[in-house]
PDB file of N, CA and C in Angstrom:
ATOM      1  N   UNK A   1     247.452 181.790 135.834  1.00  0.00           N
ATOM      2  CA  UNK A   1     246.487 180.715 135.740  1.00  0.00           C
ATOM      3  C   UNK A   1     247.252 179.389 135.631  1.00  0.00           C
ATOM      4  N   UNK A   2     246.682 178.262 136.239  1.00  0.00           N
ATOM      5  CA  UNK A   2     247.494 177.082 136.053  1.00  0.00           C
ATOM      6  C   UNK A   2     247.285 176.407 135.372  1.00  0.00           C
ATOM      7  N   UNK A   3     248.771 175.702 134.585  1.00  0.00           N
ATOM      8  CA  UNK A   3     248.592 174.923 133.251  1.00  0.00           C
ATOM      9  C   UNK A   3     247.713 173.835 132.866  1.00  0.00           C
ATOM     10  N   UNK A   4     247.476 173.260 134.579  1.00  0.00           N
ATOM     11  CA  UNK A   4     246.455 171.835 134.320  1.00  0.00           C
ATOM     12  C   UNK A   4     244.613 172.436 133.907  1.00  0.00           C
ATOM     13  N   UNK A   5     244.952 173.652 134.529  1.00  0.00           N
ATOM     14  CA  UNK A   5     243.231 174.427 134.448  1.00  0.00           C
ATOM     15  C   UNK A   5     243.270 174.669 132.808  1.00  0.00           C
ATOM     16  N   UNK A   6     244.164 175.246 132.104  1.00  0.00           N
ATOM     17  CA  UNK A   6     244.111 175.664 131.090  1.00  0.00           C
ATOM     18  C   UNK A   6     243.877 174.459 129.869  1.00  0.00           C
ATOM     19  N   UNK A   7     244.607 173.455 130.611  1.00  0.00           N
ATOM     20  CA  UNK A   7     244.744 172.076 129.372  1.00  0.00           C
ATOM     21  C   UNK A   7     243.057 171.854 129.236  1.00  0.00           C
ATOM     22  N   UNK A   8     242.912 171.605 130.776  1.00  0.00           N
ATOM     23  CA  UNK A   8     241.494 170.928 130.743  1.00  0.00           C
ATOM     24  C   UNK A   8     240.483 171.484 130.066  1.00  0.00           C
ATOM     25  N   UNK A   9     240.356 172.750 130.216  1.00  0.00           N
ATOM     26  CA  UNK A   9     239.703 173.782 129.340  1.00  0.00           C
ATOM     27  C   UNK A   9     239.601 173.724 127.884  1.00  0.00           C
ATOM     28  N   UNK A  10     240.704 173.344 127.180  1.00  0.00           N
ATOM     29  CA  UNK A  10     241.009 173.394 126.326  1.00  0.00           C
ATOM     30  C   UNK A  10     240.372 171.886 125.659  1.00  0.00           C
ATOM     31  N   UNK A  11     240.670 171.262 126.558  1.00  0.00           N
ATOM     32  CA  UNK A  11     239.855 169.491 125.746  1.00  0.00           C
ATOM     33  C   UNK A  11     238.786 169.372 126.149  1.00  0.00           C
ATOM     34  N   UNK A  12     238.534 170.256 127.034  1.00  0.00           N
ATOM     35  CA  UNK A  12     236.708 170.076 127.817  1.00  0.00           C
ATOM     36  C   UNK A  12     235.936 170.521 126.848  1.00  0.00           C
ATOM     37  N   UNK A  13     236.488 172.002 125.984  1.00  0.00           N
ATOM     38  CA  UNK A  13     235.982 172.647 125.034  1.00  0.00           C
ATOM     39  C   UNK A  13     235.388 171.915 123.625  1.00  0.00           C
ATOM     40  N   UNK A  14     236.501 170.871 123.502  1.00  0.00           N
ATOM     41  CA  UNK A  14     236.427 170.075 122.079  1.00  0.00           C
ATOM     42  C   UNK A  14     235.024 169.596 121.671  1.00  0.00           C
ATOM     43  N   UNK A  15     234.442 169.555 120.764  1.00  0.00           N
ATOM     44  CA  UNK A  15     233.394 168.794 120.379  1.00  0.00           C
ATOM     45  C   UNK A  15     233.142 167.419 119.992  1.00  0.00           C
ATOM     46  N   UNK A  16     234.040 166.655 120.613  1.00  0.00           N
ATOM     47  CA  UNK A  16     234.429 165.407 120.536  1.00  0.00           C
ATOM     48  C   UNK A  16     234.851 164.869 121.547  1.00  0.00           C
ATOM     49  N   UNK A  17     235.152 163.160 121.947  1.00  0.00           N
ATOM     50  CA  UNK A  17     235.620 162.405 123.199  1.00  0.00           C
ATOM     51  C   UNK A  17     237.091 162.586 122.388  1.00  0.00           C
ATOM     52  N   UNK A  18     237.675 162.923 123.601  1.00  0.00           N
ATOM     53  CA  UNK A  18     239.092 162.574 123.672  1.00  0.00           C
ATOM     54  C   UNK A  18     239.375 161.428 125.027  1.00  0.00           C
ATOM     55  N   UNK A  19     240.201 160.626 124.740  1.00  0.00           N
ATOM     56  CA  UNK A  19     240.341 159.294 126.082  1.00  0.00           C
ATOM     57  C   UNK A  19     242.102 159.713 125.951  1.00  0.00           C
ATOM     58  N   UNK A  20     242.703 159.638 127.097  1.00  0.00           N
ATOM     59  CA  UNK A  20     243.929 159.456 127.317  1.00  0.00           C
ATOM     60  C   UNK A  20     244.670 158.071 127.750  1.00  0.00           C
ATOM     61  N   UNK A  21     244.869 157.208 127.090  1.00  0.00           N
ATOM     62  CA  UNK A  21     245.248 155.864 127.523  1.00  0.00           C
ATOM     63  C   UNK A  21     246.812 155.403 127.678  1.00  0.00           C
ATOM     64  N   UNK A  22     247.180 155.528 129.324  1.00  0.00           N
ATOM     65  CA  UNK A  22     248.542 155.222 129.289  1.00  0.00           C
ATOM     66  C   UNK A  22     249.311 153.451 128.836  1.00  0.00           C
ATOM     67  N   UNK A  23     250.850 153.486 129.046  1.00  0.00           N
ATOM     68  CA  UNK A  23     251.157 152.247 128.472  1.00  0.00           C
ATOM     69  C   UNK A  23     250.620 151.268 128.744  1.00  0.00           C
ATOM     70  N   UNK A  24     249.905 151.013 129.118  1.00  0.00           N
ATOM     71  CA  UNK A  24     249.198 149.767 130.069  1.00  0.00           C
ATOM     72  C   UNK A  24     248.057 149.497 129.776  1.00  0.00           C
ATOM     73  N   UNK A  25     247.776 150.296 128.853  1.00  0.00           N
ATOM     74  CA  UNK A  25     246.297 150.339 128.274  1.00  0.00           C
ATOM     75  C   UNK A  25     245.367 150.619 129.553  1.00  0.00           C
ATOM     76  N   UNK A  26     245.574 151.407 130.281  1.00  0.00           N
ATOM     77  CA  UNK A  26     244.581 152.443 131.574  1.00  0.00           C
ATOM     78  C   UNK A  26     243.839 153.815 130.900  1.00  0.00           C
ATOM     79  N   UNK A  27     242.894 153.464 131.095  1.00  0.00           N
ATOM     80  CA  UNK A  27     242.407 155.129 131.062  1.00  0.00           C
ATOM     81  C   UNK A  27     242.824 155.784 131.719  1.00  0.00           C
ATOM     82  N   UNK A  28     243.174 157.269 131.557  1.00  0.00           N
ATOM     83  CA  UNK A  28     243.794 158.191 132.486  1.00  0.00           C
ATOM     84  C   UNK A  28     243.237 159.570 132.745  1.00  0.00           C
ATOM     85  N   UNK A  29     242.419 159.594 131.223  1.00  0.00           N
ATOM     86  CA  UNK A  29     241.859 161.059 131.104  1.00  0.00           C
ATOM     87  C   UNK A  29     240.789 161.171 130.046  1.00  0.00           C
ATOM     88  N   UNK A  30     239.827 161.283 130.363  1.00  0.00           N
ATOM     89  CA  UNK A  30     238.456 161.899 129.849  1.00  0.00           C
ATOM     90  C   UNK A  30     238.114 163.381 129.460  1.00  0.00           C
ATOM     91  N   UNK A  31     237.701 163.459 128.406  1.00  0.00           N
ATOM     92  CA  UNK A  31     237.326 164.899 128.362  1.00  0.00           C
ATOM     93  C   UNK A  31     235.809 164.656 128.769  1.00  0.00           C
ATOM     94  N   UNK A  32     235.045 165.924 128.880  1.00  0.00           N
ATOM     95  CA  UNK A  32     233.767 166.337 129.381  1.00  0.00           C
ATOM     96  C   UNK A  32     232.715 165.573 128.423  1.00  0.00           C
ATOM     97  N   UNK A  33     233.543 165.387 126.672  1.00  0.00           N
ATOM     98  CA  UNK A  33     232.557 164.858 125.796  1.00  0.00           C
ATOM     99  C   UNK A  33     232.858 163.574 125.923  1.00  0.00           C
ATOM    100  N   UNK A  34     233.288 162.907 125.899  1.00  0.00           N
ATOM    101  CA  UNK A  34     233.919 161.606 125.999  1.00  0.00           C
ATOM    102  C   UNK A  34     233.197 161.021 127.184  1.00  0.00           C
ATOM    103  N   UNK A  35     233.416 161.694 128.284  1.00  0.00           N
ATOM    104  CA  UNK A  35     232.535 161.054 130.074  1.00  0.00           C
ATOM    105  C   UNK A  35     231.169 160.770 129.275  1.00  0.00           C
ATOM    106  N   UNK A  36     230.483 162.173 128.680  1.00  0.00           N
ATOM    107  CA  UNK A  36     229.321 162.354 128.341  1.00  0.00           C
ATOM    108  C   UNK A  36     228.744 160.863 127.223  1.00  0.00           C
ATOM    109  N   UNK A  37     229.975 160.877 126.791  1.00  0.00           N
ATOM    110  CA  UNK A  37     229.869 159.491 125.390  1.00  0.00           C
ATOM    111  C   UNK A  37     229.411 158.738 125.851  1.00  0.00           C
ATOM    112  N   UNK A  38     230.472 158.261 126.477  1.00  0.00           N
ATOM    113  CA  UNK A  38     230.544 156.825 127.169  1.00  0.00           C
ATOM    114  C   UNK A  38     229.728 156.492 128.547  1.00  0.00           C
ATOM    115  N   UNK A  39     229.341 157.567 129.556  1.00  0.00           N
ATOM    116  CA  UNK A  39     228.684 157.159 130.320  1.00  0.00           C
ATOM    117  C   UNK A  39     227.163 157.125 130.335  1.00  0.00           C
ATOM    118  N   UNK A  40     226.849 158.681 129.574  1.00  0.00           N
ATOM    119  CA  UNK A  40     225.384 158.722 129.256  1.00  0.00           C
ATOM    120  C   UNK A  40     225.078 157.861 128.226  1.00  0.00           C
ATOM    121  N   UNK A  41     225.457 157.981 126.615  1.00  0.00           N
ATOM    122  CA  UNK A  41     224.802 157.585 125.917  1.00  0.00           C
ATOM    123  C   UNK A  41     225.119 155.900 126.268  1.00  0.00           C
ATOM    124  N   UNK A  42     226.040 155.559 126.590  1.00  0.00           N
ATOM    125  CA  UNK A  42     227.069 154.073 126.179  1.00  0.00           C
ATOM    126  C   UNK A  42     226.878 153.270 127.118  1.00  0.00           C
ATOM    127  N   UNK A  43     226.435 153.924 128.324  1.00  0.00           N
ATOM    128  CA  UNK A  43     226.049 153.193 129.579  1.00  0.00           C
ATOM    129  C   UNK A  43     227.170 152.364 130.237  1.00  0.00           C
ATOM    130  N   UNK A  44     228.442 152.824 129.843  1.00  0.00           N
ATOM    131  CA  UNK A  44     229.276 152.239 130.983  1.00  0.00           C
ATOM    132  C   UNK A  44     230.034 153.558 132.070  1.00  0.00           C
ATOM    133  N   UNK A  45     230.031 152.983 133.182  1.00  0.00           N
ATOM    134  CA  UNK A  45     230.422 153.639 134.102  1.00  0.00           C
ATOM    135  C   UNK A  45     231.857 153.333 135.061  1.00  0.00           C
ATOM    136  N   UNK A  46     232.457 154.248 135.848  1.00  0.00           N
ATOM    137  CA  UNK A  46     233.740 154.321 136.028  1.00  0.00           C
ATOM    138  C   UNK A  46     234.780 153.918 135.334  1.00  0.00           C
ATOM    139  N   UNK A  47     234.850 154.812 134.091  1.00  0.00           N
ATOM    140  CA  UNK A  47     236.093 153.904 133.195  1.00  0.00           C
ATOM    141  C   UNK A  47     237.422 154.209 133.673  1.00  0.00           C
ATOM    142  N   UNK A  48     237.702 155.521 134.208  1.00  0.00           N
ATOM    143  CA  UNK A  48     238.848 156.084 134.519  1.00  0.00           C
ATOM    144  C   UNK A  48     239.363 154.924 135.523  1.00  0.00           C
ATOM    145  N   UNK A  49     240.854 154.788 135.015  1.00  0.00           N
ATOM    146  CA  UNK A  49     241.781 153.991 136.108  1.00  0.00           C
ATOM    147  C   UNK A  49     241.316 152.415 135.735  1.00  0.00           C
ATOM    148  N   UNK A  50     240.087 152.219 134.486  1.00  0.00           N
ATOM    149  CA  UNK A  50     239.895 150.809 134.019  1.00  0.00           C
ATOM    150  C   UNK A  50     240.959 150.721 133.032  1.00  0.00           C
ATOM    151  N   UNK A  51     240.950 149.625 132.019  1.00  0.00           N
ATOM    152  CA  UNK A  51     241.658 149.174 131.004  1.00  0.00           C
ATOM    153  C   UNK A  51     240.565 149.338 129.726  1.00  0.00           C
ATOM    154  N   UNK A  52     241.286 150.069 128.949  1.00  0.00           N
ATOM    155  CA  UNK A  52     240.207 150.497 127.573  1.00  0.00           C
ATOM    156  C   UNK A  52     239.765 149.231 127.455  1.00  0.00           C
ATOM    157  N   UNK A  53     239.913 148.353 127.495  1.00  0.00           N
ATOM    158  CA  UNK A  53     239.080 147.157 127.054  1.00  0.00           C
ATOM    159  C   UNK A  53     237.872 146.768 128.150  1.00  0.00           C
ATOM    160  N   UNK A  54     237.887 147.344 128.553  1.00  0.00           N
ATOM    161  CA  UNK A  54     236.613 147.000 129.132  1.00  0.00           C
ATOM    162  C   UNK A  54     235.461 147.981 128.455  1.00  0.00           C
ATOM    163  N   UNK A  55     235.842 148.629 127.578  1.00  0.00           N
ATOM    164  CA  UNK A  55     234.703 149.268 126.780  1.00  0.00           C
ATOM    165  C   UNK A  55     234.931 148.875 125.547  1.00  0.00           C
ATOM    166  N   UNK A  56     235.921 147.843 124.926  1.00  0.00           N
ATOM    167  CA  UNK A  56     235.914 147.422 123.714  1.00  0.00           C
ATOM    168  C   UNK A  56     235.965 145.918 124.080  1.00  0.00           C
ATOM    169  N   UNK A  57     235.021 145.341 124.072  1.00  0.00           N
ATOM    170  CA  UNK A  57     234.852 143.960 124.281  1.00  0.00           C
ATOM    171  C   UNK A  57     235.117 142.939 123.311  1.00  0.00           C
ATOM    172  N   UNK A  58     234.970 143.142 121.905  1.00  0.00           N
ATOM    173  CA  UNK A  58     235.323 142.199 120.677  1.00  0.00           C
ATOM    174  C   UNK A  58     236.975 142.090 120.757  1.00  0.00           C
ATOM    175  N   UNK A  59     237.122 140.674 120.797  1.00  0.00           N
ATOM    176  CA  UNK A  59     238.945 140.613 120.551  1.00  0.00           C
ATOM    177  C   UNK A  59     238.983 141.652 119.086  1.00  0.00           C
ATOM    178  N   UNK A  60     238.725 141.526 118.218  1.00  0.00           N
ATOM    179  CA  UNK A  60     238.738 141.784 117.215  1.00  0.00           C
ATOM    180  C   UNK A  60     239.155 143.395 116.982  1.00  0.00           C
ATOM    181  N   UNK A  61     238.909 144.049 117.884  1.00  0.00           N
ATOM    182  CA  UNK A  61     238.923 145.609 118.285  1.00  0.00           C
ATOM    183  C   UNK A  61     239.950 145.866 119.269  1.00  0.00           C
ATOM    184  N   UNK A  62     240.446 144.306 119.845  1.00  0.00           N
ATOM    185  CA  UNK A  62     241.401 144.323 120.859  1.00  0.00           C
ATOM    186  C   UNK A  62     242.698 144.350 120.322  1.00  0.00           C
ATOM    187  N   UNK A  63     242.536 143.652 119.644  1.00  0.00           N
ATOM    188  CA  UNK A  63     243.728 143.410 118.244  1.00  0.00           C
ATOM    189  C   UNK A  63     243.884 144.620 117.481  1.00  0.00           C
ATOM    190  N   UNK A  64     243.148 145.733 117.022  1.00  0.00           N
ATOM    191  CA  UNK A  64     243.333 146.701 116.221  1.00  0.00           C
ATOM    192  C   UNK A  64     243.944 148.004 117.202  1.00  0.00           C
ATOM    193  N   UNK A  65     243.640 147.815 118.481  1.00  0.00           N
ATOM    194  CA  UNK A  65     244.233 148.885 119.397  1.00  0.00           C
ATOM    195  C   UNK A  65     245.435 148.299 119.861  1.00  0.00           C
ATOM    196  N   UNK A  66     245.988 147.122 120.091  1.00  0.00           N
ATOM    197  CA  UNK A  66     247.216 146.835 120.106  1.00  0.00           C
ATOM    198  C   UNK A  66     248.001 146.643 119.193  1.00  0.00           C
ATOM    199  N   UNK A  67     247.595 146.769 118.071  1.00  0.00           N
ATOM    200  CA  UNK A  67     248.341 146.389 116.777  1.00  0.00           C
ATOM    201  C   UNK A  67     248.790 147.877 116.340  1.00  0.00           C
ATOM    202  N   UNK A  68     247.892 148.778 116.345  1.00  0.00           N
ATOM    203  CA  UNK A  68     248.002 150.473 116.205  1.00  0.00           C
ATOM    204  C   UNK A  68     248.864 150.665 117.267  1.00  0.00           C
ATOM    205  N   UNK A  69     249.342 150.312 118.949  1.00  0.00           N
ATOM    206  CA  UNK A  69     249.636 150.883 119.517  1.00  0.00           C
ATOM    207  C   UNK A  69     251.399 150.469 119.598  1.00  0.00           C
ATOM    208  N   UNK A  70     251.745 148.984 119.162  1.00  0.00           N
ATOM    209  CA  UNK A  70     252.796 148.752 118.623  1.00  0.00           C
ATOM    210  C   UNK A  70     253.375 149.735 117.769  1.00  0.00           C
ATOM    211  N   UNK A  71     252.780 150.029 116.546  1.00  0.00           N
ATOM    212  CA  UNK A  71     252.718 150.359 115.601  1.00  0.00           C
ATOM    213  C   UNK A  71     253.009 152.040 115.792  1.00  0.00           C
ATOM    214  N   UNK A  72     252.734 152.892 116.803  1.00  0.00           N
ATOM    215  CA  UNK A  72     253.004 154.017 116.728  1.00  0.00           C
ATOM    216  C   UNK A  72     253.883 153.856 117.632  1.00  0.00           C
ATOM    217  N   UNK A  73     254.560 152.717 118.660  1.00  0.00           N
ATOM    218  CA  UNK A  73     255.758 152.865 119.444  1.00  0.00           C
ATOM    219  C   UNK A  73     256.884 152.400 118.494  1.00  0.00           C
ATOM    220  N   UNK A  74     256.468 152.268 117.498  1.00  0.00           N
ATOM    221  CA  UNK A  74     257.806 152.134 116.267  1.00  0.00           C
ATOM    222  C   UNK A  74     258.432 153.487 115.247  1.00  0.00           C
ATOM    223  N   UNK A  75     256.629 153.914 114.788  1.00  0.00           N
ATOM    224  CA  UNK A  75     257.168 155.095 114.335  1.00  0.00           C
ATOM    225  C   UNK A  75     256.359 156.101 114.587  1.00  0.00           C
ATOM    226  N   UNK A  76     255.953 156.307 115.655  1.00  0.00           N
ATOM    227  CA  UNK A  76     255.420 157.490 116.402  1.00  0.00           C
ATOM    228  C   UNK A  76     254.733 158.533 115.841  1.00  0.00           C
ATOM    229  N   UNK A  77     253.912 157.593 115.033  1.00  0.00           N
ATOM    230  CA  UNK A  77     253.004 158.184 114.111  1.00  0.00           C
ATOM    231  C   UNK A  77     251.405 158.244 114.324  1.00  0.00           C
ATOM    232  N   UNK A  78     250.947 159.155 114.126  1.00  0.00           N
ATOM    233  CA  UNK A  78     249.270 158.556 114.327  1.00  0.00           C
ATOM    234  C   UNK A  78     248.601 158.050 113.558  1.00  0.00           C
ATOM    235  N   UNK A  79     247.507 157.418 113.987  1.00  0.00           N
ATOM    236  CA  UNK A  79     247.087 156.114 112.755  1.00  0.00           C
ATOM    237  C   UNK A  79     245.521 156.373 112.997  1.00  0.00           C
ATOM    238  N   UNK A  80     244.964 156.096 111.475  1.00  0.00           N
ATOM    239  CA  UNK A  80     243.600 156.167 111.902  1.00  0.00           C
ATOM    240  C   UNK A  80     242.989 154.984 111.705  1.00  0.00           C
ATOM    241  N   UNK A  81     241.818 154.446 112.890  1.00  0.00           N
ATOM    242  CA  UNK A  81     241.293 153.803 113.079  1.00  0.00           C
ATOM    243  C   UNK A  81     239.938 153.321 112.220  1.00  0.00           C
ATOM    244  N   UNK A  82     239.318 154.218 111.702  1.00  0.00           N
ATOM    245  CA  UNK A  82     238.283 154.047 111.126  1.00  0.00           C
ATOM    246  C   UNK A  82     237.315 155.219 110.984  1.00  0.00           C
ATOM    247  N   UNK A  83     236.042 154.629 110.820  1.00  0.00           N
ATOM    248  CA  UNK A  83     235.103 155.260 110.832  1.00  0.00           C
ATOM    249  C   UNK A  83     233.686 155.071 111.517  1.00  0.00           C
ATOM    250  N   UNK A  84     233.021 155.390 113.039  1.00  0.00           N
ATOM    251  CA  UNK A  84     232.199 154.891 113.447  1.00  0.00           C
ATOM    252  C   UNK A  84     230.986 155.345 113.116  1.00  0.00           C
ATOM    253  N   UNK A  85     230.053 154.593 113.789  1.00  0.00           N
ATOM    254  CA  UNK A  85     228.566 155.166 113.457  1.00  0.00           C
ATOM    255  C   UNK A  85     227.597 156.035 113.525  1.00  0.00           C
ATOM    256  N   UNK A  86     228.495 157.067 113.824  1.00  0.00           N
ATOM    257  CA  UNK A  86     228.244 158.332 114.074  1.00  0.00           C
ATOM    258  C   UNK A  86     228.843 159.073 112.670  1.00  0.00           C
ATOM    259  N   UNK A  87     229.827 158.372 111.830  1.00  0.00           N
ATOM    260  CA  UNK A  87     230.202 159.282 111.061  1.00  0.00           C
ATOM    261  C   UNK A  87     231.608 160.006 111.446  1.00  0.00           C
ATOM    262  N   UNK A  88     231.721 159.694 112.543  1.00  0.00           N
ATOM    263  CA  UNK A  88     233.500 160.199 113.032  1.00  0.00           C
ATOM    264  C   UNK A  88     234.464 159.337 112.554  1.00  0.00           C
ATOM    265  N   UNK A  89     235.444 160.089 112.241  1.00  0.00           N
ATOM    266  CA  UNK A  89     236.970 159.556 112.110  1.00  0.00           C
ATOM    267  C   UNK A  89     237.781 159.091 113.509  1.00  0.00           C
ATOM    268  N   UNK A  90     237.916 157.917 113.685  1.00  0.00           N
ATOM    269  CA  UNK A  90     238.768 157.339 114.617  1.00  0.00           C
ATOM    270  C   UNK A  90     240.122 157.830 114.540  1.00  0.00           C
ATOM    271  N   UNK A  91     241.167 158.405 115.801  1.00  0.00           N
ATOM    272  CA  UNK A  91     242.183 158.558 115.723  1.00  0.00           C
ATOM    273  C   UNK A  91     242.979 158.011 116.598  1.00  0.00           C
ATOM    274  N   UNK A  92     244.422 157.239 116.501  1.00  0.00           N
ATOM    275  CA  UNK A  92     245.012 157.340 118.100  1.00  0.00           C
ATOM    276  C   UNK A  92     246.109 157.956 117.727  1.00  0.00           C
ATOM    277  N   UNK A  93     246.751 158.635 118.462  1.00  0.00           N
ATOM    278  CA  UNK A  93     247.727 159.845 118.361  1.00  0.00           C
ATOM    279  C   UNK A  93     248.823 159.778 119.658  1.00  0.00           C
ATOM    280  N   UNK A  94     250.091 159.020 119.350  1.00  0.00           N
ATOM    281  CA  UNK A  94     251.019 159.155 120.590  1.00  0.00           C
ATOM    282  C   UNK A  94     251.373 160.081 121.566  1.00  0.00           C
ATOM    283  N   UNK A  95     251.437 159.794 122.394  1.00  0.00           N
ATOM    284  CA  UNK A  95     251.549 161.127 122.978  1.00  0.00           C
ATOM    285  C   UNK A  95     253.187 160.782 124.002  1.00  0.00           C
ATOM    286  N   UNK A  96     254.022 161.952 124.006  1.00  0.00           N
ATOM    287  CA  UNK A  96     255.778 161.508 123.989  1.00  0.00           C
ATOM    288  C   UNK A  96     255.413 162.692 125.931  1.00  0.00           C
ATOM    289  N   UNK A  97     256.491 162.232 126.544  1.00  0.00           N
ATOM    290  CA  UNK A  97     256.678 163.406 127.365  1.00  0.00           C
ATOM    291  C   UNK A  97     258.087 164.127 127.259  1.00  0.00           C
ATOM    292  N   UNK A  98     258.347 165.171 128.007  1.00  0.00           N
ATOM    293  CA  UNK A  98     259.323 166.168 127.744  1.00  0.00           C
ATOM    294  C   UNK A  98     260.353 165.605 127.374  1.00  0.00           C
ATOM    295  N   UNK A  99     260.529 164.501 127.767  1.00  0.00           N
ATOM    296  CA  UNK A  99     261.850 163.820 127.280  1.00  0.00           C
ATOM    297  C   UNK A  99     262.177 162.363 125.951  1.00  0.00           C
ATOM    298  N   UNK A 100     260.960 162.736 125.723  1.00  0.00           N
ATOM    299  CA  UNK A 100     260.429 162.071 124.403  1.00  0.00           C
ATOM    300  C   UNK A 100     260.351 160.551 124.429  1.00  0.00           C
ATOM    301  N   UNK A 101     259.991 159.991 125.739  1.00  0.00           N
ATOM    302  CA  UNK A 101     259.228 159.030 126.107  1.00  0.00           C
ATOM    303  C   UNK A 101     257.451 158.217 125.587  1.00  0.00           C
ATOM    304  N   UNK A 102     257.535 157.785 125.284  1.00  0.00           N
ATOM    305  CA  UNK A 102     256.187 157.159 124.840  1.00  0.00           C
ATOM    306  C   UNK A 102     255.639 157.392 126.273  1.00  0.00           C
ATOM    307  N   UNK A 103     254.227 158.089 126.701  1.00  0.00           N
ATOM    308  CA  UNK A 103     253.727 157.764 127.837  1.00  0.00           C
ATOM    309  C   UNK A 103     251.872 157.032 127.550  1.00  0.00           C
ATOM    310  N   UNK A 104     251.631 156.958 126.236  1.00  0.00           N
ATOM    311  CA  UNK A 104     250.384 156.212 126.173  1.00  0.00           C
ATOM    312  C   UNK A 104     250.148 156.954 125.064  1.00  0.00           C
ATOM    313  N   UNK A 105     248.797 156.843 124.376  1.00  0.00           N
ATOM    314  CA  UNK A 105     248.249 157.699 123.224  1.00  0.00           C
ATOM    315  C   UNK A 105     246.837 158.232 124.018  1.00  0.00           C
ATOM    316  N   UNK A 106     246.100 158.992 122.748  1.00  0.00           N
ATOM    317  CA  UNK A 106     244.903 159.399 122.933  1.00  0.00           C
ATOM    318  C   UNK A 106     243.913 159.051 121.902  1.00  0.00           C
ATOM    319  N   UNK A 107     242.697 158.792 122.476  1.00  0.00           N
ATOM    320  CA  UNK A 107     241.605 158.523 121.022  1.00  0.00           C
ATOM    321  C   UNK A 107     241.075 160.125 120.358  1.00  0.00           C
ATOM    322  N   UNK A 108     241.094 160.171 119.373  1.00  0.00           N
ATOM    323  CA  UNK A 108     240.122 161.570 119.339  1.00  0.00           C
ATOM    324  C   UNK A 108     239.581 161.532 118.232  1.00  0.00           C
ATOM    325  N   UNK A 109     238.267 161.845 117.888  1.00  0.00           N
ATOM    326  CA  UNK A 109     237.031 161.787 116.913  1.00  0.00           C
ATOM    327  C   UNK A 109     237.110 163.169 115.949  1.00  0.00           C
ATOM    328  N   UNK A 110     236.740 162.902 114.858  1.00  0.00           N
ATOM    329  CA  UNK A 110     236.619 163.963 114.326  1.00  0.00           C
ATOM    330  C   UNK A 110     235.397 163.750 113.391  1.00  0.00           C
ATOM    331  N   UNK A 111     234.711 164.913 112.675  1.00  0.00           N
ATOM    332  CA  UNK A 111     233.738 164.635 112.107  1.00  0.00           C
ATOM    333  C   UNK A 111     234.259 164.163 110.263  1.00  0.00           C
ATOM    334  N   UNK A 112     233.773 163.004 110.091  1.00  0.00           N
ATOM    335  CA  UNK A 112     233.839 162.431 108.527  1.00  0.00           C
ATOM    336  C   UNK A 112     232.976 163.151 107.809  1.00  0.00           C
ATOM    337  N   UNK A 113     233.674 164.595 107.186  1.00  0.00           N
ATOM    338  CA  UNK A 113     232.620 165.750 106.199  1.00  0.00           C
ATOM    339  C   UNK A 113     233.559 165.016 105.102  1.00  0.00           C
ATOM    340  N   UNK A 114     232.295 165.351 103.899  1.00  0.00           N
ATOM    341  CA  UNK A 114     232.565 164.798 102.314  1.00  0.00           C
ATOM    342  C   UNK A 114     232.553 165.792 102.116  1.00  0.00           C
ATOM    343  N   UNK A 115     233.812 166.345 101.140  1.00  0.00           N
ATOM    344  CA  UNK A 115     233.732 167.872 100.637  1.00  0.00           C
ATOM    345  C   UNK A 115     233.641 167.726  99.317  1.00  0.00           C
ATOM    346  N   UNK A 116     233.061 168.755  98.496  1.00  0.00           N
ATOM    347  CA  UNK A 116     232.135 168.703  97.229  1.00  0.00           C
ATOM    348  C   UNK A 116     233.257 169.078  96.112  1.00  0.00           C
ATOM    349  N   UNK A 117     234.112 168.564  95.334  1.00  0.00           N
ATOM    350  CA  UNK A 117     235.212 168.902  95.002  1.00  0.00           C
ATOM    351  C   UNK A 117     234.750 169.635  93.642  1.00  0.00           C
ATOM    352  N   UNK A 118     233.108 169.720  93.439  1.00  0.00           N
ATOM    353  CA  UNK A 118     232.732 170.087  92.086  1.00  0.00           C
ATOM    354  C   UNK A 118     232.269 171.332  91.962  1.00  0.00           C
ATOM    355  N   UNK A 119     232.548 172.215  93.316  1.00  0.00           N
ATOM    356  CA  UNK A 119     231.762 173.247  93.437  1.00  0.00           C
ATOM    357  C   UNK A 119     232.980 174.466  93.055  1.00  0.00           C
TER     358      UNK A 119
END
């Protein structure tokens, strides 16, 4: 089976948008939930091969994804972004290639559960 079938599978599966954004700040890669995010509910269309900023329009948000993205080409760390209105945890997460190159990061959501520490 081939590795690109298997990846895709694997992030198509996720219950969350994952975005792949190379150095240039390009979209590169969508998962199935993420298309679904952003095109159905979010109403923007053809993002792939745009510049994430064209779906983050406030400088203010422009500044926090370049400031994070500095910021993990220093120490190649992932950083979290926040918390949106959905209740997800914002992530961007570097992503290195085989030769341990910075080639862009990824966004990925997770769900913000409060766990009951009294139980």
């Amino acid at each position: 089976m081939d590795e690109l079938v298997i990846l895709r599978g694997i992030l198509d599966s996720l219950p969350y948008p994952v975005v792949f954004v190379d150095r240039e700040y390009i979209i590169r890669y969508m998962n199935r939930y993420a298309q679904y995010h952003y095109y159905q509910e979010r109403g923007y269309q053809d993002l792939m091969g745009q510049s994430i900023f064209a779906c983050h329009d406030k400088e203010s948000s422009r500044e926090r994804i370049r400031a994070a993205f500095e910021k993990m080409k220093r120490d190649g760390k992932e950083m979290f972004v926040g918390v949106n209105a959905r209740n997800q945890r914002l992530y961007m997460q570097p992503v290195r290639d085989k030769d341990g190159q910075l080639i862009g990061f990824f966004e990925r959501f997770e769900m913000n559960l409060r766990i009951d520490r009294t139980l």
